[in-house]
Protein backbone atom coordinates (compact mmCIF):
# COMPACT_ATOMS: atom_id res chain seq x y z
CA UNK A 1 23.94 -14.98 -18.83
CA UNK A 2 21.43 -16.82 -20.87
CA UNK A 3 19.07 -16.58 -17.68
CA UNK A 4 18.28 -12.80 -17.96
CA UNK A 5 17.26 -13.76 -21.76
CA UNK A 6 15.03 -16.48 -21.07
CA UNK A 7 13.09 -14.79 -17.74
CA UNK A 8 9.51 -14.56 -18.63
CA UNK A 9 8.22 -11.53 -19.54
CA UNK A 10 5.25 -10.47 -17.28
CA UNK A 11 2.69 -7.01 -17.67
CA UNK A 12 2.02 -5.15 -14.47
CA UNK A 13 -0.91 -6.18 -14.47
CA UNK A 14 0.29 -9.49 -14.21
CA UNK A 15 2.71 -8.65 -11.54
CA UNK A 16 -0.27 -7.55 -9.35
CA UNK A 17 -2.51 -10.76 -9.73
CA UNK A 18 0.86 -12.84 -8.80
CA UNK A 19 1.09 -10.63 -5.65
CA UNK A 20 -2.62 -10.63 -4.99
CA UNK A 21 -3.05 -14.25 -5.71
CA UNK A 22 0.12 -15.24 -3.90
CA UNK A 23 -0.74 -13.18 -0.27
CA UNK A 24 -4.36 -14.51 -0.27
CA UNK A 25 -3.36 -17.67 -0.46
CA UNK A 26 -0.46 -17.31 2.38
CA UNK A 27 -2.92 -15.62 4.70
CA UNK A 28 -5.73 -18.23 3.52
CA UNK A 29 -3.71 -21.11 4.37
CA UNK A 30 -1.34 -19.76 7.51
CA UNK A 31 -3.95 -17.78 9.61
CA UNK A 32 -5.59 -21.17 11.27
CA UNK A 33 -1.43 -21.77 12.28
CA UNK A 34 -0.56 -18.05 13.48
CA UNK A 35 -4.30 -17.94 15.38
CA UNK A 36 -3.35 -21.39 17.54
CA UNK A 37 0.10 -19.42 17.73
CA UNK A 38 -1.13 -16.69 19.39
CA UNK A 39 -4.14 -18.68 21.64
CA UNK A 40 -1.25 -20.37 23.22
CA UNK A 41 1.89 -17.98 23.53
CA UNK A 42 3.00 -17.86 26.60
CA UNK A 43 3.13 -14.27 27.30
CA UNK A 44 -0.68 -14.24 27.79
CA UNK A 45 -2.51 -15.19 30.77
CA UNK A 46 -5.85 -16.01 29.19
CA UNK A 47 -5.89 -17.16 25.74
CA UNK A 48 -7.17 -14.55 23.17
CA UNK A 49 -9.37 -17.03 21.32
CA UNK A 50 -8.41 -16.30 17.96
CA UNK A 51 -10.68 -18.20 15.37
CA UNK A 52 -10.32 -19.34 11.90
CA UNK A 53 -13.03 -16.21 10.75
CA UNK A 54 -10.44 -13.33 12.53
CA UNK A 55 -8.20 -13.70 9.71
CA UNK A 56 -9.41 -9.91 7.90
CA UNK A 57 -7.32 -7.71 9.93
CA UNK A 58 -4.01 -10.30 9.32
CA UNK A 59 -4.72 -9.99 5.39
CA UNK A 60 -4.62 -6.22 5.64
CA UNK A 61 -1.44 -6.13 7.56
CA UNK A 62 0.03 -8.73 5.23
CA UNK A 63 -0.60 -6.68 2.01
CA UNK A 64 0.34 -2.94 3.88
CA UNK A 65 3.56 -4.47 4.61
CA UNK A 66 4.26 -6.62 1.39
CA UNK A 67 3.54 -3.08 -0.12
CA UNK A 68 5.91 -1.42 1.60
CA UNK A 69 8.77 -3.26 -0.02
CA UNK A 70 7.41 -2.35 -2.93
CA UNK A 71 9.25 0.99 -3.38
CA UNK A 72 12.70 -0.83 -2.19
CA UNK A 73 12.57 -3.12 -5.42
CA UNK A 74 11.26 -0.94 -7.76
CA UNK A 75 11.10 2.50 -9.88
CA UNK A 76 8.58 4.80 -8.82
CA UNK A 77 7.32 5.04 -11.43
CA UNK A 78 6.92 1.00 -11.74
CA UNK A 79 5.65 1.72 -8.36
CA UNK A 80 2.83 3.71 -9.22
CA UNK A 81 1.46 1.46 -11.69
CA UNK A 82 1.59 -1.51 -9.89
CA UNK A 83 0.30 -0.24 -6.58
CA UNK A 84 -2.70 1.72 -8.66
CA UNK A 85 -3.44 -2.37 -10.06
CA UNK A 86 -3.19 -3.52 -6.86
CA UNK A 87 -5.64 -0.93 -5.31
CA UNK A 88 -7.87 -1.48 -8.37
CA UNK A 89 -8.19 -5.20 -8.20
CA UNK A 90 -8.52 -5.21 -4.26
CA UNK A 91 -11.37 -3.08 -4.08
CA UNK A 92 -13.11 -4.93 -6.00
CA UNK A 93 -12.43 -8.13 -4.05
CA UNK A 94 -13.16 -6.50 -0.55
CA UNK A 95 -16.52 -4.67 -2.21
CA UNK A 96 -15.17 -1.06 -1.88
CA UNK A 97 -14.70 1.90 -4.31
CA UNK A 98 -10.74 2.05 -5.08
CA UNK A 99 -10.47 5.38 -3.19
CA UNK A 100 -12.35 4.12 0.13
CA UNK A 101 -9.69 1.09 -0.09
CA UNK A 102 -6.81 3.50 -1.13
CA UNK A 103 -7.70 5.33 2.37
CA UNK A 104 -7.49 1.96 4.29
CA UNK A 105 -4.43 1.08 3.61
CA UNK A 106 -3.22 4.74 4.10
CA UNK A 107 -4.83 4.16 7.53
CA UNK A 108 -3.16 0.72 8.45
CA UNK A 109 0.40 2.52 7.10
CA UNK A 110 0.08 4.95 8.99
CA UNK A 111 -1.41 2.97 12.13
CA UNK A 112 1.78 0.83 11.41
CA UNK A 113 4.25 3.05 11.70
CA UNK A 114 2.62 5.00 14.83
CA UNK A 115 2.65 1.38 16.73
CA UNK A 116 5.88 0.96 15.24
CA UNK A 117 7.70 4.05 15.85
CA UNK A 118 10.79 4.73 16.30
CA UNK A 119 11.76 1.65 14.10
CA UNK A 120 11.55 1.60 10.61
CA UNK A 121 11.67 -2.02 10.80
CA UNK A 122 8.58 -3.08 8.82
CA UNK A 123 8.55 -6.58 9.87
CA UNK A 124 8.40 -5.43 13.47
CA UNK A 125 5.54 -2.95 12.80
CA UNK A 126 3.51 -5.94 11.38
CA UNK A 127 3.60 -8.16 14.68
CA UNK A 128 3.02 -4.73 16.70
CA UNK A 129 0.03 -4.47 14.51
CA UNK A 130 -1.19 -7.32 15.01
CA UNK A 131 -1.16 -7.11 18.78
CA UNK A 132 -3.15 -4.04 18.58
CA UNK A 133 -5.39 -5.08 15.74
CA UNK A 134 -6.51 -7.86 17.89
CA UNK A 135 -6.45 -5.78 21.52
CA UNK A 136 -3.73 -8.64 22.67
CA UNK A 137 -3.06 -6.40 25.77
CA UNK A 138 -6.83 -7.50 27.28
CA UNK A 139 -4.49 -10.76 27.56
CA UNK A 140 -1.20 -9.67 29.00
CA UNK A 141 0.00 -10.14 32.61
CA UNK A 142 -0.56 -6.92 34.06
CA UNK A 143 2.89 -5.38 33.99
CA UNK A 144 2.87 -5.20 29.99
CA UNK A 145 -1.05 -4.74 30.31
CA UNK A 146 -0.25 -1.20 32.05
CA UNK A 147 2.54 -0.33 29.89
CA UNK A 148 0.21 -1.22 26.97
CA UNK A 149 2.97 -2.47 25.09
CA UNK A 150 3.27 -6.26 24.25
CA UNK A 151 5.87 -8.31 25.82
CA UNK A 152 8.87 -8.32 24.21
CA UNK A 153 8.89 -12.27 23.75
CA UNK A 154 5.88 -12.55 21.79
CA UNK A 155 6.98 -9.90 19.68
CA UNK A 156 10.15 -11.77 19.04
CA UNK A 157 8.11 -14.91 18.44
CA UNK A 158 5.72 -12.80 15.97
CA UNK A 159 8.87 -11.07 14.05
CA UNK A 160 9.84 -15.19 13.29
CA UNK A 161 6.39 -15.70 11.85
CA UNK A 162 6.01 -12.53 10.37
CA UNK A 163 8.82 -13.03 7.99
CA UNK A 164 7.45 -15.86 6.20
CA UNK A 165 4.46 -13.58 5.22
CA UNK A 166 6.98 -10.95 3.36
CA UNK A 167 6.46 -11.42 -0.78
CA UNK A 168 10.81 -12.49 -1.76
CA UNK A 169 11.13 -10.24 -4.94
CA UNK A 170 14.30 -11.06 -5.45
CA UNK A 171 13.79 -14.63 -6.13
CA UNK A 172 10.66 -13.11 -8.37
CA UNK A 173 12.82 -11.04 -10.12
CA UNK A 174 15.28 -13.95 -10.76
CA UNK A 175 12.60 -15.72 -12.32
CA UNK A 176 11.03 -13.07 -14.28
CA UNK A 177 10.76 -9.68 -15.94
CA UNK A 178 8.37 -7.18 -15.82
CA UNK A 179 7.36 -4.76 -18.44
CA UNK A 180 7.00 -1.26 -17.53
């Protein structure tokens, strides 16, 4: 009882640097871990060489599907708000006007849920994404290399990493509460 008194009180705005902050600093310090992951899975012949610099296209696929759950935990109109701060405070960081970056993630949804299709699993989409962001098929035996579709065990494996990259809003929203 007394815990949905005493949550802290947080603006939108506030909400959005958390979520910003928070999914730099996973992709900052997990890429160098899911790059060796992938330059030495199994399912490829030749190792794709991932390096610590390749981490851009990760970041973007982090933060298109940490948005996505977005609309499952909140209003839409809290929605709205929070994604416009999001947008706002992102182009800056990636040096782009807010409707240029608006139309990249647009891009990477939709590029998502083409790969991804016909699961709505968002998860899943991510590690297909990434396969394809980083043209993992050059590196697939040639059965899965002429199906152009990666092999079902490194998606698997991916899905399990993948998962510790999704924002928990639940155990935010135990924590705190956010002002419309």
């Amino acid at each position: 009882m007394f815990s949905t008194i005493l949550k802290k009180k947080l603006s939108n705005n506030q909400v959005a640097n958390v979520f910003i902050n928070a999914i730099f600093d996973s992709v900052d310090s997990g890429w160098k871990e899911i790059a060796l992951l992938i330059n030495e899975d199994p399912a490829f012949i030749e190792s794709p060489n991932l390096s610590e610099e390749d981490s851009g296209l990760f970041g973007l696929i982090i933060i298109v599907g940490n948005l996505s759950f977005l609309e499952s935990t909140f209003d839409n109109h809290q929605v709205v708000n929070i994604e416009r701060i999001i947008f706002q405070k992102l182009s800056k960081i990636y040096g782009v006007t807010e409707s240029q970056f608006q139309d990249l993630i647009r891009e990477y949804q939709s590029f998502i849920k083409r790969v991804n299709r016909p699961s709505k699993n968002m998860v899943y989409g991510m590690s297909k994404a990434v396969f394809h962001k980083y043209n993992l098929n050059d590196f697939q035996d040639e059965y899965f290399k002429r199906l152009q579709n990666p092999n079902p065990l490194f998606l698997k494996r991916m899905d399990e990493v993948m998962k510790f990259y999704i924002w928990n809003w639940d155990a935010f929203l135990k924590k705190y509460k956010i002002n419309s």
